[in-house]
N, C-alpha and C. Protein backbone atom coordinates (compact mmCIF):
# COMPACT_ATOMS: atom_id res chain seq x y z
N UNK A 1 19.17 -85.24 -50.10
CA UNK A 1 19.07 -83.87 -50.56
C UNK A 1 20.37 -83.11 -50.30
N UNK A 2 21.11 -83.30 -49.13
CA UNK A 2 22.20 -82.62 -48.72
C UNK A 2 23.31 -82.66 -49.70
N UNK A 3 23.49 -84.60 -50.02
CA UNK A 3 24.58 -84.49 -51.00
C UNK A 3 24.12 -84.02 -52.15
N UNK A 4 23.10 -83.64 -53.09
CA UNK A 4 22.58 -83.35 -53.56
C UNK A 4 23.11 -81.78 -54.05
N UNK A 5 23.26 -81.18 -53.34
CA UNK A 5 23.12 -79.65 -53.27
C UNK A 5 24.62 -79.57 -52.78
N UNK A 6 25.75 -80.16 -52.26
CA UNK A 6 27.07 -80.13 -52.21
C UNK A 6 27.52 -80.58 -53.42
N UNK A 7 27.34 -81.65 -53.93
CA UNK A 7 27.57 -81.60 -55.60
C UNK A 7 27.21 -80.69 -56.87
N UNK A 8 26.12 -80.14 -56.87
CA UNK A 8 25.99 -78.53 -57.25
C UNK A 8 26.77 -78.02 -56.87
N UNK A 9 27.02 -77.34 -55.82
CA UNK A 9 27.71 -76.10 -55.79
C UNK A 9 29.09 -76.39 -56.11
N UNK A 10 29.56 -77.48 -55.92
CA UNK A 10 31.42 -78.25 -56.09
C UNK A 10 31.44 -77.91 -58.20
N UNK A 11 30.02 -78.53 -58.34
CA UNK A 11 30.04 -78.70 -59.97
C UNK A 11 30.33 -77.06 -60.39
N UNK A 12 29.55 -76.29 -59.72
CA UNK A 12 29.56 -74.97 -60.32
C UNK A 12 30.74 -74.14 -60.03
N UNK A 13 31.19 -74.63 -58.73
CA UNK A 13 32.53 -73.76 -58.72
C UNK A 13 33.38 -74.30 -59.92
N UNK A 14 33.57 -75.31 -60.13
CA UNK A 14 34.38 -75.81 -61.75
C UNK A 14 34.20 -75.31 -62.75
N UNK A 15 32.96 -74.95 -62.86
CA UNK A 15 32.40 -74.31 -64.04
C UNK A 15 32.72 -73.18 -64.49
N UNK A 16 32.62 -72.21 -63.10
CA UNK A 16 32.73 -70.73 -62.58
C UNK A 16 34.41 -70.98 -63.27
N UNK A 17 35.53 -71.82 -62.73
CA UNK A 17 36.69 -71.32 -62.87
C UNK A 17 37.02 -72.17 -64.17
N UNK A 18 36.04 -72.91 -64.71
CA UNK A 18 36.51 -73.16 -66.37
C UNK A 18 36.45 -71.81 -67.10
N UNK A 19 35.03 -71.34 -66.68
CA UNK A 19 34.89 -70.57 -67.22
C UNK A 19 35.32 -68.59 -67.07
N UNK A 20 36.38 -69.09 -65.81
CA UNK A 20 36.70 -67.58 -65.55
C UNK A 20 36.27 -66.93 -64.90
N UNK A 21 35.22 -67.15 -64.33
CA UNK A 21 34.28 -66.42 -63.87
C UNK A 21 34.44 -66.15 -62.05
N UNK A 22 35.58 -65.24 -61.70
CA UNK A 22 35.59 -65.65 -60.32
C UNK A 22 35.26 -64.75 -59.34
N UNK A 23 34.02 -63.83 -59.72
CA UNK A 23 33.38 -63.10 -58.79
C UNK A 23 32.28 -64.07 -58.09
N UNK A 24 31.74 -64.77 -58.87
CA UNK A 24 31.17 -65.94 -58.05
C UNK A 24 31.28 -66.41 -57.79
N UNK A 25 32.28 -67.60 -57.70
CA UNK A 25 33.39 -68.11 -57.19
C UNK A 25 33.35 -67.44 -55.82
N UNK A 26 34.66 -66.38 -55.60
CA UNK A 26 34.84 -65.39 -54.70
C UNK A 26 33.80 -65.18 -53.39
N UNK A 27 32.57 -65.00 -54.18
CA UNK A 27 31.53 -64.66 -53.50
C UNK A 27 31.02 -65.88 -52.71
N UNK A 28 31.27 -66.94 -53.10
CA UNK A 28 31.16 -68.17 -52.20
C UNK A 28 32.02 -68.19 -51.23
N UNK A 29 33.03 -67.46 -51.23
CA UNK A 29 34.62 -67.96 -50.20
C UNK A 29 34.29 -66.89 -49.03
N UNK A 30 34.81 -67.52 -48.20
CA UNK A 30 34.97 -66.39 -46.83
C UNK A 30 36.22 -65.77 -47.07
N UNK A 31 35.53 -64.43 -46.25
CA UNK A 31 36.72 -62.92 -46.30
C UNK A 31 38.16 -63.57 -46.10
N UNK A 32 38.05 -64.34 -44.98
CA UNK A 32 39.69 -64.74 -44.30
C UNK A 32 39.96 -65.99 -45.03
N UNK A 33 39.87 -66.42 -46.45
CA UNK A 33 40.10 -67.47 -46.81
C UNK A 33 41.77 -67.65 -47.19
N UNK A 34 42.51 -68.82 -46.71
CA UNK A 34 43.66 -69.50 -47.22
C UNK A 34 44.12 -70.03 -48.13
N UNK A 35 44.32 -69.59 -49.39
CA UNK A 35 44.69 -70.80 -50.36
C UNK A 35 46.41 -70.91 -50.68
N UNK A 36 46.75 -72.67 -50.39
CA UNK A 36 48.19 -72.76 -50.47
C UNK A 36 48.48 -73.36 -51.79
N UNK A 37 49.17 -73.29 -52.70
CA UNK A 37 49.88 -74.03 -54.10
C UNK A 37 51.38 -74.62 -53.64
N UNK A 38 51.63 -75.75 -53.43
CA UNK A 38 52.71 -76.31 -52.90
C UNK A 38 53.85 -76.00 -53.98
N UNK A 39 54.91 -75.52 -53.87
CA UNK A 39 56.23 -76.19 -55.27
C UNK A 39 56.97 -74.01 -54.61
N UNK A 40 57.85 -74.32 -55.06
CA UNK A 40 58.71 -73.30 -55.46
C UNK A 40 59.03 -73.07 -56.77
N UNK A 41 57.65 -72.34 -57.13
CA UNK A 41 57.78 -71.37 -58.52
C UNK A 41 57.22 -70.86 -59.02
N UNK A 42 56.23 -70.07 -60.17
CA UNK A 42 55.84 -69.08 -60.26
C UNK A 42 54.57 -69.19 -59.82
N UNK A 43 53.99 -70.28 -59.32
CA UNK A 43 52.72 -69.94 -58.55
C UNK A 43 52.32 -70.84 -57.28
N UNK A 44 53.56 -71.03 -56.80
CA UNK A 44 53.81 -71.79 -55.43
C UNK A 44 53.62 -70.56 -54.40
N UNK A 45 52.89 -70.75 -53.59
CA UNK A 45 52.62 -70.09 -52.38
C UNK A 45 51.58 -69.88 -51.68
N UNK A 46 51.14 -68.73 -50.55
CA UNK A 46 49.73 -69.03 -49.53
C UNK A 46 49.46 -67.48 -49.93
N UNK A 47 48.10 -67.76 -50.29
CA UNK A 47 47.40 -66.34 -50.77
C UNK A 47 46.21 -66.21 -49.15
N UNK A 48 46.22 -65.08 -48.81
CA UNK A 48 45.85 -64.85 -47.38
C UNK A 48 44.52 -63.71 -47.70
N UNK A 49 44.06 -63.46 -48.54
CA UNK A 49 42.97 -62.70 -48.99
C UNK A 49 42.18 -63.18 -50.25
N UNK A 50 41.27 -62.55 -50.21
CA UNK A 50 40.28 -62.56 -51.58
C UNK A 50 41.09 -61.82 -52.74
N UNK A 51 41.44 -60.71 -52.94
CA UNK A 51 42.19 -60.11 -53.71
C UNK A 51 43.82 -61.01 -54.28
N UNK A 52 44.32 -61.25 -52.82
CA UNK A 52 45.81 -61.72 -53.19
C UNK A 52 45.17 -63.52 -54.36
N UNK A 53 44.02 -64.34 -53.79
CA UNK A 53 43.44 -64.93 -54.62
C UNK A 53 43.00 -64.95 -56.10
N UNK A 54 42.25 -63.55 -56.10
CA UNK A 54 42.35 -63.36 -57.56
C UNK A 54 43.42 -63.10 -58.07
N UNK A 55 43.98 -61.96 -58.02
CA UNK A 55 45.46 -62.24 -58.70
C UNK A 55 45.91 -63.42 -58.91
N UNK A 56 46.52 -64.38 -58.00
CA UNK A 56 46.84 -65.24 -58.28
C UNK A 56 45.62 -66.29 -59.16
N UNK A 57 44.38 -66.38 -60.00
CA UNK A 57 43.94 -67.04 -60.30
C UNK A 57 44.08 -66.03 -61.82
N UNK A 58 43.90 -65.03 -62.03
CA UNK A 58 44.21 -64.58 -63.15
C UNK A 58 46.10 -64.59 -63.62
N UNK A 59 46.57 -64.71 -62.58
CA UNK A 59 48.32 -65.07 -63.51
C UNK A 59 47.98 -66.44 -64.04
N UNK A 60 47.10 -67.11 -62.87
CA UNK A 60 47.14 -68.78 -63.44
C UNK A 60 46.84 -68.85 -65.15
N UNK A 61 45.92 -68.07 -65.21
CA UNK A 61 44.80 -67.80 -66.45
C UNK A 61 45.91 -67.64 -67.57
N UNK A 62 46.89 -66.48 -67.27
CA UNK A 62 47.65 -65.90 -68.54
C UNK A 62 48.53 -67.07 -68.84
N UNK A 63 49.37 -68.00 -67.81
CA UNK A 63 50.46 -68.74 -67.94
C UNK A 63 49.18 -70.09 -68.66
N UNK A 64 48.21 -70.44 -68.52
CA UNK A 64 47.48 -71.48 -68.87
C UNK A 64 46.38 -70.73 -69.93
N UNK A 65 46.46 -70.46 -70.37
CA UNK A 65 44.74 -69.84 -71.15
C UNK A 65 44.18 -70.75 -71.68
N UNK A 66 44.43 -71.77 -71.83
CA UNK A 66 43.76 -72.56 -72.59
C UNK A 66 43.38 -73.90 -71.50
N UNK A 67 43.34 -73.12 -69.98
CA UNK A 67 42.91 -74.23 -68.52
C UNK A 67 41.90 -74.22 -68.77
N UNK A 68 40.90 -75.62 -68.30
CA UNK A 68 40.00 -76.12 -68.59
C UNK A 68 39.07 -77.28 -67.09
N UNK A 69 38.20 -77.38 -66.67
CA UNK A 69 38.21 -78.50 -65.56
C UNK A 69 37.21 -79.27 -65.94
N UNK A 70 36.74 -80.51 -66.16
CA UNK A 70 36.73 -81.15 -66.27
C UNK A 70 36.27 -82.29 -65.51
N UNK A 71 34.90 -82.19 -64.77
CA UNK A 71 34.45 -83.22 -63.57
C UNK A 71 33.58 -84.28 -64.14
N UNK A 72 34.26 -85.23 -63.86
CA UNK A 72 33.86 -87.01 -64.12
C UNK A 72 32.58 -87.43 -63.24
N UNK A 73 33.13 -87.03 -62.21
CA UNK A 73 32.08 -87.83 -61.00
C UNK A 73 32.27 -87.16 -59.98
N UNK A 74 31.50 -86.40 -58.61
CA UNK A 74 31.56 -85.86 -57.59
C UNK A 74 30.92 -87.01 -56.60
N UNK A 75 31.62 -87.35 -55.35
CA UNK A 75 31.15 -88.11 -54.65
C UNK A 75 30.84 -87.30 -53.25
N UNK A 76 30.21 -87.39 -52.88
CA UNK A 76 29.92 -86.62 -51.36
C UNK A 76 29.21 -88.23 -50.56
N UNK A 77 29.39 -87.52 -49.10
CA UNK A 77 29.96 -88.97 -48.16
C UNK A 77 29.37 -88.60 -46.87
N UNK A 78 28.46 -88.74 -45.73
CA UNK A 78 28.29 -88.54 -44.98
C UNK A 78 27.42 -87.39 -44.35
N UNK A 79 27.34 -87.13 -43.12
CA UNK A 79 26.27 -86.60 -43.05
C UNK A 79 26.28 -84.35 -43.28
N UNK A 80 25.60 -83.77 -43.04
CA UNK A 80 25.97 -82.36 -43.46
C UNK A 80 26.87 -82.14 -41.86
């Protein structure tokens, strides 16, 4: 059941950001969340908030509009 319900929610966050949709998304993430993009350039860096996050997921949006995701297979592994 556990992996079960970690593959849902993995599937739907894909979905959520195929589809744009990142108040729900968001709403899954904790307040103090980290997200890093490795490279030096227009969207290389460590976003240290929910806000500095969105922004950075809507520039992603304008430079890509036509991003898409795409899940084959989700494997989950072990215990919760």
């Amino acid at each position: 059941m556990y992996h079960a319900i970690v593959k849902r929610i993995a599937r739907t966050a894909f979905e959520d950001l195929s589809d744009r949709s990142l108040t729900p998304l968001l709403d899954r993430r904790a307040s103090d969340l980290r997200h890093t993009f490795a490279g030096n350039h227009a969207l290389g860096g460590t976003r240290r908030s929910q806000e500095a996050f969105r922004a950075w997921m809507e520039r992603l949006y304008r430079l890509f509009p036509e991003l898409e995701f795409t899940i084959h297979d989700i494997l989950v592994a072990g215990p919760p």
